[in-house]
N, C-alpha and C. Protein backbone atom coordinates (compact mmCIF):
# COMPACT_ATOMS: atom_id res chain seq x y z
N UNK A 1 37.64 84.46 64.26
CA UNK A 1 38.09 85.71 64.82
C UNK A 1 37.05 86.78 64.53
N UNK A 2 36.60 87.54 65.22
CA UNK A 2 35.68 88.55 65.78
C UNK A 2 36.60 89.54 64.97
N UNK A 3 35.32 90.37 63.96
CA UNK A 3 36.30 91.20 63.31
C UNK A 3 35.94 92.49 63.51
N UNK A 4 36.62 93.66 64.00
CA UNK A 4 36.51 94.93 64.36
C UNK A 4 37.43 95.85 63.90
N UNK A 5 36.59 96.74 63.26
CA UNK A 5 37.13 98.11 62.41
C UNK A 5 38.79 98.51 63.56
N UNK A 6 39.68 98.71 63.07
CA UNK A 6 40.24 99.01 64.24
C UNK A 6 41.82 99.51 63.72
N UNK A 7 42.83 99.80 63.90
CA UNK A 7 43.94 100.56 63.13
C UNK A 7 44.69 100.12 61.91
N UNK A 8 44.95 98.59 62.42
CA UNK A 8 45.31 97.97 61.33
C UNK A 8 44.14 97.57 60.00
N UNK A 9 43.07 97.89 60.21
CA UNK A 9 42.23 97.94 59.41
C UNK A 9 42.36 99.15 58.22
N UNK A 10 42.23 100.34 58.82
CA UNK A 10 42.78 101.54 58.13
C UNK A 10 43.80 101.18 57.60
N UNK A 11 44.73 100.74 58.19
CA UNK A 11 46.07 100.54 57.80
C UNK A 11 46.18 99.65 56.47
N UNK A 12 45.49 98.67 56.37
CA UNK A 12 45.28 97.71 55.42
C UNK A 12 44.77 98.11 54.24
N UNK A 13 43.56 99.25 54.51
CA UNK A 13 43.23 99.63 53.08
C UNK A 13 43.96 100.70 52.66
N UNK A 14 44.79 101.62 53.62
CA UNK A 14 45.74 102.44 53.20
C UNK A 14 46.52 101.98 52.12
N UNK A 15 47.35 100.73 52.65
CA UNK A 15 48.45 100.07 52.06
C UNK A 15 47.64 99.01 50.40
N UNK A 16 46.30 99.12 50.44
CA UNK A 16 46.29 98.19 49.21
C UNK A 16 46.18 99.11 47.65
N UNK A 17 46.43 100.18 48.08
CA UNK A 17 46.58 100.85 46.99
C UNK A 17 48.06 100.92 46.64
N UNK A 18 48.85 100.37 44.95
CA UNK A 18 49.95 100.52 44.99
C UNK A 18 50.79 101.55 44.94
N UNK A 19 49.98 102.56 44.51
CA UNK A 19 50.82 104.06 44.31
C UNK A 19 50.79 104.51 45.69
N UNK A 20 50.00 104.26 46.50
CA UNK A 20 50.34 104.42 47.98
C UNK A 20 51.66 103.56 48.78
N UNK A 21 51.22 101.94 48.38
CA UNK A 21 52.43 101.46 48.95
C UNK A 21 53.69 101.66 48.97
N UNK A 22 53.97 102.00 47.19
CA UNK A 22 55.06 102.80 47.01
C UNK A 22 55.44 103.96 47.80
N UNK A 23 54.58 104.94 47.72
CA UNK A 23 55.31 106.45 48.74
C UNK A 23 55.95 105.52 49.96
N UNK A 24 54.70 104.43 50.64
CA UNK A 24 55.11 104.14 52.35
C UNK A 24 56.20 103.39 51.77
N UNK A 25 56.87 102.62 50.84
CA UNK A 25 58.21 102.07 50.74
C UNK A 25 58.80 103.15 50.71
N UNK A 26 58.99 103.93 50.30
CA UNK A 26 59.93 105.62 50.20
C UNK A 26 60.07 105.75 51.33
N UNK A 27 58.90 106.03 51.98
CA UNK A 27 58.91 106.33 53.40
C UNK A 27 60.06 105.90 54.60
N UNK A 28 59.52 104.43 54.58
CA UNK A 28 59.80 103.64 55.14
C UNK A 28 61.75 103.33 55.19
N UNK A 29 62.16 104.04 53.66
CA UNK A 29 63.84 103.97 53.61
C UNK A 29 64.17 105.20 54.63
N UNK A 30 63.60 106.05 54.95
CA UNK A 30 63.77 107.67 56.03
C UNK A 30 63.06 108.58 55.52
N UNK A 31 62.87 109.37 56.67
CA UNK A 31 62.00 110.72 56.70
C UNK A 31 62.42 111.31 55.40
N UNK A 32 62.06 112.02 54.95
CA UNK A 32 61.92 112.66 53.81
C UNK A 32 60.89 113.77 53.37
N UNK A 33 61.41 114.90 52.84
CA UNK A 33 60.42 115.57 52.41
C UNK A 33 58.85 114.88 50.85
N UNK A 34 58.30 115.78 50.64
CA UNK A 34 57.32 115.33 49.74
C UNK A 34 58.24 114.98 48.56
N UNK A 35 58.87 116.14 47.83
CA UNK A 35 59.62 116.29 46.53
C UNK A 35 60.39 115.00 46.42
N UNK A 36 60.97 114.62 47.59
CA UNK A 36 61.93 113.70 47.68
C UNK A 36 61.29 112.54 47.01
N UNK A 37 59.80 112.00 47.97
CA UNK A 37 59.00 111.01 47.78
C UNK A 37 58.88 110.53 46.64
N UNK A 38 57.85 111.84 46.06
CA UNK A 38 57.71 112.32 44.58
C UNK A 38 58.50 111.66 43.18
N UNK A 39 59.71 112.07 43.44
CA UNK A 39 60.80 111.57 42.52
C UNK A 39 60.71 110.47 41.70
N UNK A 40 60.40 110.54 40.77
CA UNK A 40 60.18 109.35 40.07
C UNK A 40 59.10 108.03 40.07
N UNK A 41 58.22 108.56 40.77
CA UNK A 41 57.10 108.02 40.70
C UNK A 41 55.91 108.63 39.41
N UNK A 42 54.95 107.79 38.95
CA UNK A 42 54.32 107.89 37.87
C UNK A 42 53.22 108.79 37.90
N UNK A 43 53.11 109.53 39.23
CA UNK A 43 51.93 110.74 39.56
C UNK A 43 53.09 112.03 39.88
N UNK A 44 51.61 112.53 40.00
CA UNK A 44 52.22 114.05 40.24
C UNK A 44 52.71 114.49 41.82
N UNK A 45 53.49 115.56 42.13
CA UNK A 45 53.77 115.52 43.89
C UNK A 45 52.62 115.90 44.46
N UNK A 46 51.58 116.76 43.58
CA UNK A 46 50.14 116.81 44.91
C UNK A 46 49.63 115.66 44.82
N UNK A 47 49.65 114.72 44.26
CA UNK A 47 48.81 113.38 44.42
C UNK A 47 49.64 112.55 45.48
N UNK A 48 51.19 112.51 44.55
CA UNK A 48 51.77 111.93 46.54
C UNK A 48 51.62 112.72 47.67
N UNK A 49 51.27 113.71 47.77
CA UNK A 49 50.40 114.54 49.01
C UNK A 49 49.80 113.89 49.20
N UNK A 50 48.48 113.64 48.14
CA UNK A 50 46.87 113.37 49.33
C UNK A 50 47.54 111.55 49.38
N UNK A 51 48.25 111.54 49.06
CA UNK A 51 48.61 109.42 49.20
C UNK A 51 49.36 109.71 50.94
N UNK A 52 50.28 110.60 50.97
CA UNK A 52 51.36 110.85 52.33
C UNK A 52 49.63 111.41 53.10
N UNK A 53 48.43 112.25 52.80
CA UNK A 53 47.54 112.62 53.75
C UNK A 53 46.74 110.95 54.19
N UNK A 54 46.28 110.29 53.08
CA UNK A 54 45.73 109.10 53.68
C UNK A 54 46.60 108.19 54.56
N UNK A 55 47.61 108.15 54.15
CA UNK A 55 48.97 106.92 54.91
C UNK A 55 49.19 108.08 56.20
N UNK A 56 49.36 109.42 56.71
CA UNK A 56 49.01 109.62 58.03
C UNK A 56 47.28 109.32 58.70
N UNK A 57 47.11 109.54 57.99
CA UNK A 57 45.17 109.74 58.37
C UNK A 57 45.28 107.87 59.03
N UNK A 58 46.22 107.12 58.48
CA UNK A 58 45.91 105.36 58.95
C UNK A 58 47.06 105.49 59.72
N UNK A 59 47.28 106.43 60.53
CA UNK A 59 48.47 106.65 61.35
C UNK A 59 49.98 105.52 60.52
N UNK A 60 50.10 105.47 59.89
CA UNK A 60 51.08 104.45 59.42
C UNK A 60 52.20 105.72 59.29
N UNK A 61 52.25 107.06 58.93
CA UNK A 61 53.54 108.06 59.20
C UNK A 61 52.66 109.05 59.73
N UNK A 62 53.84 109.96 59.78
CA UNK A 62 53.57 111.36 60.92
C UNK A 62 54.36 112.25 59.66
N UNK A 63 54.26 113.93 60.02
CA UNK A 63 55.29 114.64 59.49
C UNK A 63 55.44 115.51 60.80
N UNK A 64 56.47 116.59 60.28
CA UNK A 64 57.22 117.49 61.36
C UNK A 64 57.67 118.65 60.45
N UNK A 65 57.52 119.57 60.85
CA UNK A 65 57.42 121.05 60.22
C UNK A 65 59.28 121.06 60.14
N UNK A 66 59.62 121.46 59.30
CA UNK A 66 61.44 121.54 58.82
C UNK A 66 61.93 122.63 58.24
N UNK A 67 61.18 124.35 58.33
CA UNK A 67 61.62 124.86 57.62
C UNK A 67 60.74 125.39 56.80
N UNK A 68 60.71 125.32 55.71
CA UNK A 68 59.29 125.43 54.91
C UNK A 68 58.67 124.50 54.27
N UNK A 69 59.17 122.89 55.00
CA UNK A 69 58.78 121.69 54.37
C UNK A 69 58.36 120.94 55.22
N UNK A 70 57.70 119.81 55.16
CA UNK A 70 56.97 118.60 55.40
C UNK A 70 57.83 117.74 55.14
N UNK A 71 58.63 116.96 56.62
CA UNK A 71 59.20 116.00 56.41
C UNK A 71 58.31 114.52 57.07
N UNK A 72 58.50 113.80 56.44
CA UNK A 72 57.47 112.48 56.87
C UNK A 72 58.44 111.19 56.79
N UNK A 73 57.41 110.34 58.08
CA UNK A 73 58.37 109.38 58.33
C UNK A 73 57.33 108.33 59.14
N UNK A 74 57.99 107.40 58.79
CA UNK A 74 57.18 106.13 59.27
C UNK A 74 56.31 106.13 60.72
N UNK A 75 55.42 105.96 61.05
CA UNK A 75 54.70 105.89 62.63
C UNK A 75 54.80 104.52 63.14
N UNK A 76 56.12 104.57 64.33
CA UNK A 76 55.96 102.67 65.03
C UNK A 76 54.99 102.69 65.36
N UNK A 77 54.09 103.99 65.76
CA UNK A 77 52.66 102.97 66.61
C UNK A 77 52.16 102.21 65.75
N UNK A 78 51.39 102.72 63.85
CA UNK A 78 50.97 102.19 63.35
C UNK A 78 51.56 101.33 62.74
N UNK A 79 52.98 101.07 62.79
CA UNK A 79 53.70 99.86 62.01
C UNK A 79 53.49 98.79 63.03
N UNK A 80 53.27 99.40 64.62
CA UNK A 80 53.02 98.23 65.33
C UNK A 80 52.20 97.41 65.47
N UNK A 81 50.80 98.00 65.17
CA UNK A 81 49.48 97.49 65.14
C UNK A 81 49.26 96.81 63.74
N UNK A 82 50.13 97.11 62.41
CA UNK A 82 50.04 96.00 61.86
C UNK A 82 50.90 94.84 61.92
N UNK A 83 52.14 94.89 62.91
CA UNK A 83 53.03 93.39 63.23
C UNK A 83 52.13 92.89 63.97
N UNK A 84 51.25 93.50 65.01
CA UNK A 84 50.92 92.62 65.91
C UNK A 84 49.67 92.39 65.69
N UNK A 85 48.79 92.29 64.77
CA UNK A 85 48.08 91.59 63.75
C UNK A 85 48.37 90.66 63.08
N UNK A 86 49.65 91.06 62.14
CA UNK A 86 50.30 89.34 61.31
C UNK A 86 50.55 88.84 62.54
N UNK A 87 51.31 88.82 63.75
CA UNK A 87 51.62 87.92 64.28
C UNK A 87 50.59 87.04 65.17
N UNK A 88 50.04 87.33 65.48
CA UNK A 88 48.65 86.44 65.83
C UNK A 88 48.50 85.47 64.94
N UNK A 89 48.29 85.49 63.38
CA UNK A 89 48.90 84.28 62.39
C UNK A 89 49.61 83.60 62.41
N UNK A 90 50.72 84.25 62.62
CA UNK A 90 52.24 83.17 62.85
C UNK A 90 51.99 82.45 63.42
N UNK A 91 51.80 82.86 65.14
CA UNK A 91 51.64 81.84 65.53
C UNK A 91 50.53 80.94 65.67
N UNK A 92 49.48 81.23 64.92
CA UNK A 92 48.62 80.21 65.11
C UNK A 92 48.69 79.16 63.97
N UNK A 93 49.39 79.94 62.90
CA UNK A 93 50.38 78.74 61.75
C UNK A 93 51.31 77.80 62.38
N UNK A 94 52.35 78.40 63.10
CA UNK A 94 53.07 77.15 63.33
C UNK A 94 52.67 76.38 64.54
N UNK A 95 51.62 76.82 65.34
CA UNK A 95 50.68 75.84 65.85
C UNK A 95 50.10 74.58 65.01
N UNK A 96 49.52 75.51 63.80
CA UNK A 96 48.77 74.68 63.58
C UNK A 96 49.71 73.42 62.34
N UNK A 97 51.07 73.73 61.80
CA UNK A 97 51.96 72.91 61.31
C UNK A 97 52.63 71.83 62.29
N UNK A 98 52.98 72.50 63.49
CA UNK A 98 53.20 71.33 64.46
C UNK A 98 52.52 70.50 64.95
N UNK A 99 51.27 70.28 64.68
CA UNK A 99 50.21 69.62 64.83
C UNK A 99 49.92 68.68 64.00
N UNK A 100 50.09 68.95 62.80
CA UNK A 100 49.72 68.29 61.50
C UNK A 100 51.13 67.54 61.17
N UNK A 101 52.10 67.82 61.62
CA UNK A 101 53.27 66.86 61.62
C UNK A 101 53.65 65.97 62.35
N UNK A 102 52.89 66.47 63.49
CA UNK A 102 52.79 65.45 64.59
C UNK A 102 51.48 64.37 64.27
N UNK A 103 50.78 64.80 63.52
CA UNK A 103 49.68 63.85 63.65
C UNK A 103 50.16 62.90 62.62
N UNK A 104 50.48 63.38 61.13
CA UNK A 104 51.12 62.62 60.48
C UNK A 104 52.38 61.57 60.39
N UNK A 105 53.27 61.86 61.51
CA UNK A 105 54.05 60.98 61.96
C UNK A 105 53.63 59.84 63.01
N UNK A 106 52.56 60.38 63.84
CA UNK A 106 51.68 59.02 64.22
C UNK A 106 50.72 58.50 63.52
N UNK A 107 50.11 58.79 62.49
CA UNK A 107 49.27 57.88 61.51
C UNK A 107 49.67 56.79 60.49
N UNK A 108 51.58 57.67 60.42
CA UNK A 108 52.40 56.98 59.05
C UNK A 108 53.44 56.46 59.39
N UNK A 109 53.47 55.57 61.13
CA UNK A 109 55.13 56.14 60.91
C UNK A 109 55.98 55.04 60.19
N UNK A 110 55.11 54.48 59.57
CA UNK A 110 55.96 53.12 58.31
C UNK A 110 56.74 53.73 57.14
N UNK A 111 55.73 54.74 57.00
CA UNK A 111 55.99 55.94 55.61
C UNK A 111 57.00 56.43 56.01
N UNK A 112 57.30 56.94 57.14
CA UNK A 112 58.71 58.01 57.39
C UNK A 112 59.69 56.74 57.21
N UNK A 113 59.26 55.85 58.05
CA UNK A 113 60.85 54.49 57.92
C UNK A 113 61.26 54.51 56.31
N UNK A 114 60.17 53.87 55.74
CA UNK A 114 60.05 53.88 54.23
C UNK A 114 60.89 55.13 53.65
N UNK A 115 60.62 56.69 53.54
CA UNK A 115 60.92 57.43 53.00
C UNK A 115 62.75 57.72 53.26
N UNK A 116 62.84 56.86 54.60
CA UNK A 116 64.34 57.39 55.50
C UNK A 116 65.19 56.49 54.47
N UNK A 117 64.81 55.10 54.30
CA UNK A 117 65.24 53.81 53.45
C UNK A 117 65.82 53.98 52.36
N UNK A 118 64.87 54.74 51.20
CA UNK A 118 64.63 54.84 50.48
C UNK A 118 65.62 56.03 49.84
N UNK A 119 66.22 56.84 50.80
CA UNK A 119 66.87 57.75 50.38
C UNK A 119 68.50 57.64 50.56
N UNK A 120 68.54 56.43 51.35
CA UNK A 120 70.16 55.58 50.88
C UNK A 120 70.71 55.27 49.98
């Protein structure tokens, strides 16, 4: 696979930081202000700032003006561009398991009789 800088890329190094992943799990339960985020996490709330500025900057959330607060909340575009990245895997996994079970049941198929026998 041809590899190109591209959203889910951002997205990926957004998310491999854990004090980041954490806020986007916060996130990810509903919109929420910063303070909210904040709560009980092991940094300070301007640091979950610049963590909520990089996790929009990888489009993965958005915010929306509420008042005199910053409420933030998950972005489907960028949650989309990383499903539809893993999934290109999937299925080329269970391609590639149905293949290998199929091949193995025509190389062995004494072994499967055997194993079926054997478990009476």
């Amino acid at each position: 696979m041809a590899y190109e800088k591209s959203a889910f890329h951002d997205a990926l190094v957004a998310l491999a930081d854990p004090t980041r992943r954490a806020v986007f799990e916060r996130v990810a339960k509903g919109p929420a202000p910063v303070n909210k985020i904040a709560r009980g996490l092991p940094v300070s709330r301007p640091a979950v700032s610049q963590h909520l500025r990089v996790l929009k900057e990888a489009n993965l959330v958005f915010d929306r003006q509420a008042g005199n607060r910053r409420i933030y909340q998950l972005n489907p575009s960028g949650i989309d561009a990383i499903r539809t990245y893993f999934n290109q895997f999937w299925g080329d996994a269970l391609e590639s398991f149905k293949s290998f079970a199929e091949n193995q049941s025509e190389s062995n198929p004494s072994d499967a009789t055997k194993r079926t026998k054997s478990r009476r």
